[in-house]
PDB file of N, CA and C in Angstrom:
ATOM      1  N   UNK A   1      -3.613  -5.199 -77.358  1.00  0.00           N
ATOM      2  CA  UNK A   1      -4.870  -5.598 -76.765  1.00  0.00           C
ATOM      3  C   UNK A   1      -4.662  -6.667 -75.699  1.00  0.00           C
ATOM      4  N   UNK A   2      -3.394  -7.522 -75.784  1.00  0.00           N
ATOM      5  CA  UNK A   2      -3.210  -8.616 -74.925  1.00  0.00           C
ATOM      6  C   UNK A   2      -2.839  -8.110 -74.004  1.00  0.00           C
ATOM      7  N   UNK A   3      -2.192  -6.848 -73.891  1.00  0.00           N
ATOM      8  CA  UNK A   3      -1.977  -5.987 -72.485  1.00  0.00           C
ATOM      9  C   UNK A   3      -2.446  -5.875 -71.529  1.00  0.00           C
ATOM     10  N   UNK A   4      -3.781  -5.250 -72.177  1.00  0.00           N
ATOM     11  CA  UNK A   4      -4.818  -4.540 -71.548  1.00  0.00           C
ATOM     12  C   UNK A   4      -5.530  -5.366 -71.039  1.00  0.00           C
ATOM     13  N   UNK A   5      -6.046  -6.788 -71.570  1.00  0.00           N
ATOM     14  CA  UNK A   5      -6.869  -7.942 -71.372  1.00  0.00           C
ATOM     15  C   UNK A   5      -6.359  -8.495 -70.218  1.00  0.00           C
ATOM     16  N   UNK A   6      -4.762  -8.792 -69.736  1.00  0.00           N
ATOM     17  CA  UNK A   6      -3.741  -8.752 -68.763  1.00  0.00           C
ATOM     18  C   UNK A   6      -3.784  -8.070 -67.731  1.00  0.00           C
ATOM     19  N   UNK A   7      -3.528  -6.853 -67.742  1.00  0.00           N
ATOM     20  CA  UNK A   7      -3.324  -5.842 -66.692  1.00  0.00           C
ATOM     21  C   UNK A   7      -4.872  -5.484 -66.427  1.00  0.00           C
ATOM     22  N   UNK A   8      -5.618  -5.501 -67.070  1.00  0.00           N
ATOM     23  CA  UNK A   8      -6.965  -5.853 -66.332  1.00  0.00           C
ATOM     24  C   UNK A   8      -7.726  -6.552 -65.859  1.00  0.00           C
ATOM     25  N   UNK A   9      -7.129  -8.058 -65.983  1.00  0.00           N
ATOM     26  CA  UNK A   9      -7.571  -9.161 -65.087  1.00  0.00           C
ATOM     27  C   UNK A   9      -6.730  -8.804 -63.702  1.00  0.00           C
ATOM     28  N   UNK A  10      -5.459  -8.427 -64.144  1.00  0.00           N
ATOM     29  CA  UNK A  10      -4.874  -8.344 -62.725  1.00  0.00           C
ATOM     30  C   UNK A  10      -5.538  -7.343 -61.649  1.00  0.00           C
ATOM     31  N   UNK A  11      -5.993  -6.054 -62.198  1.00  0.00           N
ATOM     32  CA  UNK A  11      -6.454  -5.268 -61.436  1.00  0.00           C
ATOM     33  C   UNK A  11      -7.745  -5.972 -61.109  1.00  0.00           C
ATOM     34  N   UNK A  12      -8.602  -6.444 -61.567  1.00  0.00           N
ATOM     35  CA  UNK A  12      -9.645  -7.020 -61.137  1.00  0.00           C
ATOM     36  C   UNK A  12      -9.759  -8.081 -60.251  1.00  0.00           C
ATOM     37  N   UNK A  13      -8.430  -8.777 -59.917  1.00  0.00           N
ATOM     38  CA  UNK A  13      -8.004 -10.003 -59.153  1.00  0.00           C
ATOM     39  C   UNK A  13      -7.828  -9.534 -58.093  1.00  0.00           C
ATOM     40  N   UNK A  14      -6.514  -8.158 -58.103  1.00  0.00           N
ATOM     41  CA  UNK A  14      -6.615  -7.289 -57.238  1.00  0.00           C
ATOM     42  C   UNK A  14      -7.649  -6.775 -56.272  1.00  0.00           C
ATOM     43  N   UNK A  15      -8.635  -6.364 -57.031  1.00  0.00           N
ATOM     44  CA  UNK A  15      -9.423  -5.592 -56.023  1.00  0.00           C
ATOM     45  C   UNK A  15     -10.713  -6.260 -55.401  1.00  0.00           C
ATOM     46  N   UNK A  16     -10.560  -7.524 -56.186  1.00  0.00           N
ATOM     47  CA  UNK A  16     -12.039  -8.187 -55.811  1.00  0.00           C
ATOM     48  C   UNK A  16     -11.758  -8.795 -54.879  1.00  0.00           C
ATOM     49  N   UNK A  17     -10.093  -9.442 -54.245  1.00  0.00           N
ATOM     50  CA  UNK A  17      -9.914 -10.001 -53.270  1.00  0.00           C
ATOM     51  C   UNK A  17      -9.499  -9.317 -52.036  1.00  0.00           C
ATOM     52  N   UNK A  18      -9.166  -7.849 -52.325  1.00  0.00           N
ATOM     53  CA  UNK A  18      -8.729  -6.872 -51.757  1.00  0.00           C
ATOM     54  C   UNK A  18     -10.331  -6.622 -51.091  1.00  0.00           C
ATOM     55  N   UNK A  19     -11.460  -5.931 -51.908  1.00  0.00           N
ATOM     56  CA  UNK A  19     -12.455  -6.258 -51.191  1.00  0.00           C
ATOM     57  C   UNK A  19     -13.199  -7.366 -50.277  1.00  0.00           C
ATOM     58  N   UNK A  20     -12.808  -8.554 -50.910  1.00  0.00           N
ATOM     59  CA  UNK A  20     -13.470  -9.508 -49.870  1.00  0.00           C
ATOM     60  C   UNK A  20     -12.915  -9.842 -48.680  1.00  0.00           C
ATOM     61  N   UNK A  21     -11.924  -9.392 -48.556  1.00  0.00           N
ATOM     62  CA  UNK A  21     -10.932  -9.665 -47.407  1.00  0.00           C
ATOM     63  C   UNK A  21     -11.137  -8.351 -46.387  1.00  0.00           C
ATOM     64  N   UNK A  22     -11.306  -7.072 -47.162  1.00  0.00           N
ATOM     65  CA  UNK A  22     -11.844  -5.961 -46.195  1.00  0.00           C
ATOM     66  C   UNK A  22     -13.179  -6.353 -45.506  1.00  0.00           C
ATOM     67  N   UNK A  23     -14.186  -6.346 -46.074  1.00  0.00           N
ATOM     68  CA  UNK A  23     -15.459  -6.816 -46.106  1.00  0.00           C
ATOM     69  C   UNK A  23     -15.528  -8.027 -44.890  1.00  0.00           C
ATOM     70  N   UNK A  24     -14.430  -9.073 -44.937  1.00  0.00           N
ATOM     71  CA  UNK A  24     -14.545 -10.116 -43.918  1.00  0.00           C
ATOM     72  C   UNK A  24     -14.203  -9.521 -42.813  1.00  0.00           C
ATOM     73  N   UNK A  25     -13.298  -9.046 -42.429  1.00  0.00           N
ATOM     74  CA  UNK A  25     -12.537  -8.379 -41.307  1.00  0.00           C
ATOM     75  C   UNK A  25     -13.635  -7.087 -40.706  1.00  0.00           C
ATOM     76  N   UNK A  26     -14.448  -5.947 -41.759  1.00  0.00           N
ATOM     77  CA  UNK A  26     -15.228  -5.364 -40.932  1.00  0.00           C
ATOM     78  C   UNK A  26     -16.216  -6.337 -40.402  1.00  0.00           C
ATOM     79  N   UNK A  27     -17.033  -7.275 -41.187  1.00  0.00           N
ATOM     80  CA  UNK A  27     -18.025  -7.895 -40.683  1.00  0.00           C
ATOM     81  C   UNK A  27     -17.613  -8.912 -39.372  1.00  0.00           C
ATOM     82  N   UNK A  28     -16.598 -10.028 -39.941  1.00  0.00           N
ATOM     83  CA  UNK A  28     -16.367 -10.550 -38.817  1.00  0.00           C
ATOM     84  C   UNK A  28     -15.935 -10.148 -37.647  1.00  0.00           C
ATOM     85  N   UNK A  29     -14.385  -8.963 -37.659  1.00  0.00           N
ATOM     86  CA  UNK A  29     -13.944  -8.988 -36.537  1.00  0.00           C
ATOM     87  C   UNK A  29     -14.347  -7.574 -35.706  1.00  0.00           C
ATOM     88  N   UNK A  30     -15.000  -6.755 -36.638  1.00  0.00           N
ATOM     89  CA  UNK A  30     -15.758  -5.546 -36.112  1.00  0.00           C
ATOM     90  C   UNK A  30     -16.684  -5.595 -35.771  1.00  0.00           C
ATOM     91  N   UNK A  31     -17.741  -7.045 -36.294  1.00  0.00           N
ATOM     92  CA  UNK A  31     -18.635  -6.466 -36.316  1.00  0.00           C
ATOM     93  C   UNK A  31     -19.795  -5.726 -36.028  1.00  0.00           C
ATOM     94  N   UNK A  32     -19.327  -5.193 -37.742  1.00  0.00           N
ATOM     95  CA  UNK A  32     -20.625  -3.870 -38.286  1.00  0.00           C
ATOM     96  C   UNK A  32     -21.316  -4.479 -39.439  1.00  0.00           C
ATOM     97  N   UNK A  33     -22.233  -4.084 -39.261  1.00  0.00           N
ATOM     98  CA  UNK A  33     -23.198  -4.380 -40.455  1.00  0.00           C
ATOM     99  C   UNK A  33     -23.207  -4.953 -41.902  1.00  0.00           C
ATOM    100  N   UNK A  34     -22.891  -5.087 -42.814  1.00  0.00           N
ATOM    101  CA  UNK A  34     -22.729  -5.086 -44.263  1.00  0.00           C
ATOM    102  C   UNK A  34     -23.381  -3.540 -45.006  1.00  0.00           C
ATOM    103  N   UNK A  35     -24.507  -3.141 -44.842  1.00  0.00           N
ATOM    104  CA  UNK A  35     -24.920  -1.803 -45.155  1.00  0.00           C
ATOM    105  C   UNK A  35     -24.096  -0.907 -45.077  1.00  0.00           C
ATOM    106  N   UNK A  36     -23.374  -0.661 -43.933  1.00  0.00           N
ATOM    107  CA  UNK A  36     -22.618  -0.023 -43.502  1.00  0.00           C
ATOM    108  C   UNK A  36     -21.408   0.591 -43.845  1.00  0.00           C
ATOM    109  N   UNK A  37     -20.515  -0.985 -44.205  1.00  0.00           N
ATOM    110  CA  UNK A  37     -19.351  -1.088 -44.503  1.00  0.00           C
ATOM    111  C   UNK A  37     -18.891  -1.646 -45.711  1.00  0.00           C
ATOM    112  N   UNK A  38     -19.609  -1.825 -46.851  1.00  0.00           N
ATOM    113  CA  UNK A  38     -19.353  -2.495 -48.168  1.00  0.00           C
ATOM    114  C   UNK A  38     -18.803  -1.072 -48.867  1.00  0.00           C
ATOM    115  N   UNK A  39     -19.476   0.034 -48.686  1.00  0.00           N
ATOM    116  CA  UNK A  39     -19.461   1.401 -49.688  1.00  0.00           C
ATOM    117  C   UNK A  39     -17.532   1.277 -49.272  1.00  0.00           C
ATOM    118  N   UNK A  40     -17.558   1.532 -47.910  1.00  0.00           N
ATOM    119  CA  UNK A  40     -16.041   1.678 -47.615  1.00  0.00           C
ATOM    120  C   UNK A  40     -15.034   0.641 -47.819  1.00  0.00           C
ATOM    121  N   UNK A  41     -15.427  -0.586 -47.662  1.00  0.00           N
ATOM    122  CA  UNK A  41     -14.616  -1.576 -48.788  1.00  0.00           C
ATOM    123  C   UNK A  41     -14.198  -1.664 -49.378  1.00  0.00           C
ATOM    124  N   UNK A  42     -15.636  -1.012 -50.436  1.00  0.00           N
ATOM    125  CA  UNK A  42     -15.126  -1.151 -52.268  1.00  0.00           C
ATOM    126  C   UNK A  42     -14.306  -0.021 -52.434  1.00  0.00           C
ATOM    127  N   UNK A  43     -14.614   0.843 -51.797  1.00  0.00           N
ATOM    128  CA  UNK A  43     -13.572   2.438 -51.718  1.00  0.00           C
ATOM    129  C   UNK A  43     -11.549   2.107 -52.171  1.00  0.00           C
ATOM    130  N   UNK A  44     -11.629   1.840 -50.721  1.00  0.00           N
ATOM    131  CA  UNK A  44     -10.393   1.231 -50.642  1.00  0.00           C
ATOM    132  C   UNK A  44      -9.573   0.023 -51.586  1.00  0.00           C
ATOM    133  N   UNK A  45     -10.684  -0.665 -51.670  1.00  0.00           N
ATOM    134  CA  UNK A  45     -10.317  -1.994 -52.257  1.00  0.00           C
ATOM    135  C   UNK A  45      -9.820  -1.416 -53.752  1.00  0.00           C
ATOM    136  N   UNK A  46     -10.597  -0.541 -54.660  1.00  0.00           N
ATOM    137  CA  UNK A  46      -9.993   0.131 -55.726  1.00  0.00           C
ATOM    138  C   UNK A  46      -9.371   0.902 -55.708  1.00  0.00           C
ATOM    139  N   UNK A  47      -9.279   1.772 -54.707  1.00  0.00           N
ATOM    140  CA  UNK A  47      -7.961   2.155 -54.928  1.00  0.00           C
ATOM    141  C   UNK A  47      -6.564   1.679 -54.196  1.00  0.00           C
ATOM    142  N   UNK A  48      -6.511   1.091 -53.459  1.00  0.00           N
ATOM    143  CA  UNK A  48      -5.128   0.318 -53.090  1.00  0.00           C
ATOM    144  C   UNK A  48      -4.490  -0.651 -54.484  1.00  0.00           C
ATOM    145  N   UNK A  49      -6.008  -1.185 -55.108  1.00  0.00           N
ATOM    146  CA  UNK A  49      -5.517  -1.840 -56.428  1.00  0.00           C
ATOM    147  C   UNK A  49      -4.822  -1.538 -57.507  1.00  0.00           C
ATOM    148  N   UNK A  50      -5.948  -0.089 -57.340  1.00  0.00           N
ATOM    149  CA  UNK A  50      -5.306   1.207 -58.805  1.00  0.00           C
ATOM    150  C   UNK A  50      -3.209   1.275 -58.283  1.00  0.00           C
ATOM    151  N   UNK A  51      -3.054   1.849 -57.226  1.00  0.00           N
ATOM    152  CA  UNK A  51      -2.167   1.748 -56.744  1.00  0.00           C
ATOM    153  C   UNK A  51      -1.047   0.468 -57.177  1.00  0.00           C
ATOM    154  N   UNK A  52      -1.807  -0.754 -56.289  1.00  0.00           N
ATOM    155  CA  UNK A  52      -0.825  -1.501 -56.295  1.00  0.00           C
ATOM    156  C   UNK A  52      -0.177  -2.261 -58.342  1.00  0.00           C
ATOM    157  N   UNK A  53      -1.534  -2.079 -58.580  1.00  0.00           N
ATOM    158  CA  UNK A  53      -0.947  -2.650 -60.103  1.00  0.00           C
ATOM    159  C   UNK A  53      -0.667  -1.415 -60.744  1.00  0.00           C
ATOM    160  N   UNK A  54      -0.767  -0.241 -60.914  1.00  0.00           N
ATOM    161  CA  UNK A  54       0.283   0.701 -61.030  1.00  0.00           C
ATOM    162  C   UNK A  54       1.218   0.351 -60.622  1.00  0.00           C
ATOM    163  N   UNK A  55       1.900   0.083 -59.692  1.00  0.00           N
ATOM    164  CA  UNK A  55       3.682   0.245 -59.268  1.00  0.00           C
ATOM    165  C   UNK A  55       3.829  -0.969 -59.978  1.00  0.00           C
ATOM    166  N   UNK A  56       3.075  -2.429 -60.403  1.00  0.00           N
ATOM    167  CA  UNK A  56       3.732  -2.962 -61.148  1.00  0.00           C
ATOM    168  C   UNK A  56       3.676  -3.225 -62.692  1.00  0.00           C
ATOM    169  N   UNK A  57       2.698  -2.587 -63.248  1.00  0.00           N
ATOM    170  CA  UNK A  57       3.089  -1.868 -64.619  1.00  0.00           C
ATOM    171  C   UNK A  57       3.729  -1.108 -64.721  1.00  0.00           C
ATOM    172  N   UNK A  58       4.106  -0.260 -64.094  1.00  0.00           N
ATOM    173  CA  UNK A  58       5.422   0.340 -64.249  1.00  0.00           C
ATOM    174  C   UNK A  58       6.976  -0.133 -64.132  1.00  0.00           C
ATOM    175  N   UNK A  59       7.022  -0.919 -63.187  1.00  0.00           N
ATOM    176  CA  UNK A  59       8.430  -1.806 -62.792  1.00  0.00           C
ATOM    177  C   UNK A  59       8.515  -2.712 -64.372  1.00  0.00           C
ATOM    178  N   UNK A  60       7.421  -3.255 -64.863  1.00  0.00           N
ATOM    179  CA  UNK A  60       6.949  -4.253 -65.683  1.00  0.00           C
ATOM    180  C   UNK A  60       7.071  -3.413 -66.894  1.00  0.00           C
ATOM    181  N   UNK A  61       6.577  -2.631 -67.146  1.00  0.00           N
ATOM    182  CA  UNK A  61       7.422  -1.369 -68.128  1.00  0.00           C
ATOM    183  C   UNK A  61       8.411  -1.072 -68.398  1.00  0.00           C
ATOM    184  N   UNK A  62       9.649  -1.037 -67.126  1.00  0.00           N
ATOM    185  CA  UNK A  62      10.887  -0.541 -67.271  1.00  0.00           C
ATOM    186  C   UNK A  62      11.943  -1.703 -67.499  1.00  0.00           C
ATOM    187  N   UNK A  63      11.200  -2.648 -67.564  1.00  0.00           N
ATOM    188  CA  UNK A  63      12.213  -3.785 -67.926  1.00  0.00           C
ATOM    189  C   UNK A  63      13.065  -4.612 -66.563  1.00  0.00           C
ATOM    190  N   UNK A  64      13.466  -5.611 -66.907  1.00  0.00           N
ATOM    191  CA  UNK A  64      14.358  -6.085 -66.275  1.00  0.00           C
ATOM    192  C   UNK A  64      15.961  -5.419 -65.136  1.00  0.00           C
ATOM    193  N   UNK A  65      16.019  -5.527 -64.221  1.00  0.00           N
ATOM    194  CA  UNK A  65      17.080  -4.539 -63.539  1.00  0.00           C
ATOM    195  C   UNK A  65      18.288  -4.761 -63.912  1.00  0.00           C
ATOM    196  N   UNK A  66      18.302  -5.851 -64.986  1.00  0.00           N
ATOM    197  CA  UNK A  66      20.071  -6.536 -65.434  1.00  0.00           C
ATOM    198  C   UNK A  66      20.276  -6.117 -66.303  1.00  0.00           C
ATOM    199  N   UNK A  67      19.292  -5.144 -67.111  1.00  0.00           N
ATOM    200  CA  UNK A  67      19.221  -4.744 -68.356  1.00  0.00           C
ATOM    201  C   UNK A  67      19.725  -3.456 -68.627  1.00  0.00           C
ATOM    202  N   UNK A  68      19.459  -3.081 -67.533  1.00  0.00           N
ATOM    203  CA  UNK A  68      19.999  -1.268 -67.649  1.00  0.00           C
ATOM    204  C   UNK A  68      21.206  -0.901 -67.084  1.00  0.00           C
ATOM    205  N   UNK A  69      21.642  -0.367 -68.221  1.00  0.00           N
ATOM    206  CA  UNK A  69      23.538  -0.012 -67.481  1.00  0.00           C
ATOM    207  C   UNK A  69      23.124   1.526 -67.419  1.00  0.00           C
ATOM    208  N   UNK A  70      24.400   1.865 -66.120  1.00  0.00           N
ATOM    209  CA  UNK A  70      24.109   2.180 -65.159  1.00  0.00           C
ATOM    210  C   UNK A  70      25.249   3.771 -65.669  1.00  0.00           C
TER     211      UNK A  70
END
């Protein structure tokens, strides 16, 4: 359960800053609207997250690289 409580704060750290940082850049340096561009934000923002904390539950899974003979 301490896993999951873990790897789901991370994904949530992930994507909430992953969104606000999309979100700044359309509004500020595009700008477009907020109406507009939040749907496509949050789009991205979860899945680059799903993504990115995937590749490191998995690395984080396989253990240490000093560990595995070869």
């Amino acid at each position: 359960m301490q896993r999951l409580i873990y790897w789901s704060g991370q994904y949530l750290l992930a994507a909430g800053s992953m969104f606000a940082l999309l979100l700044a850049i359309d509004l500020f340096l595009r700008g477009a609207a907020f109406e507009t561009v939040w749907r496509e934000s949050l789009a991205w923002s979860v899945l680059a997250a799903a993504i990115f904390i995937g590749s490191r539950y998995y690395r984080a899974a396989e253990g240490p690289g000093c560990a595995r003979k070869p």
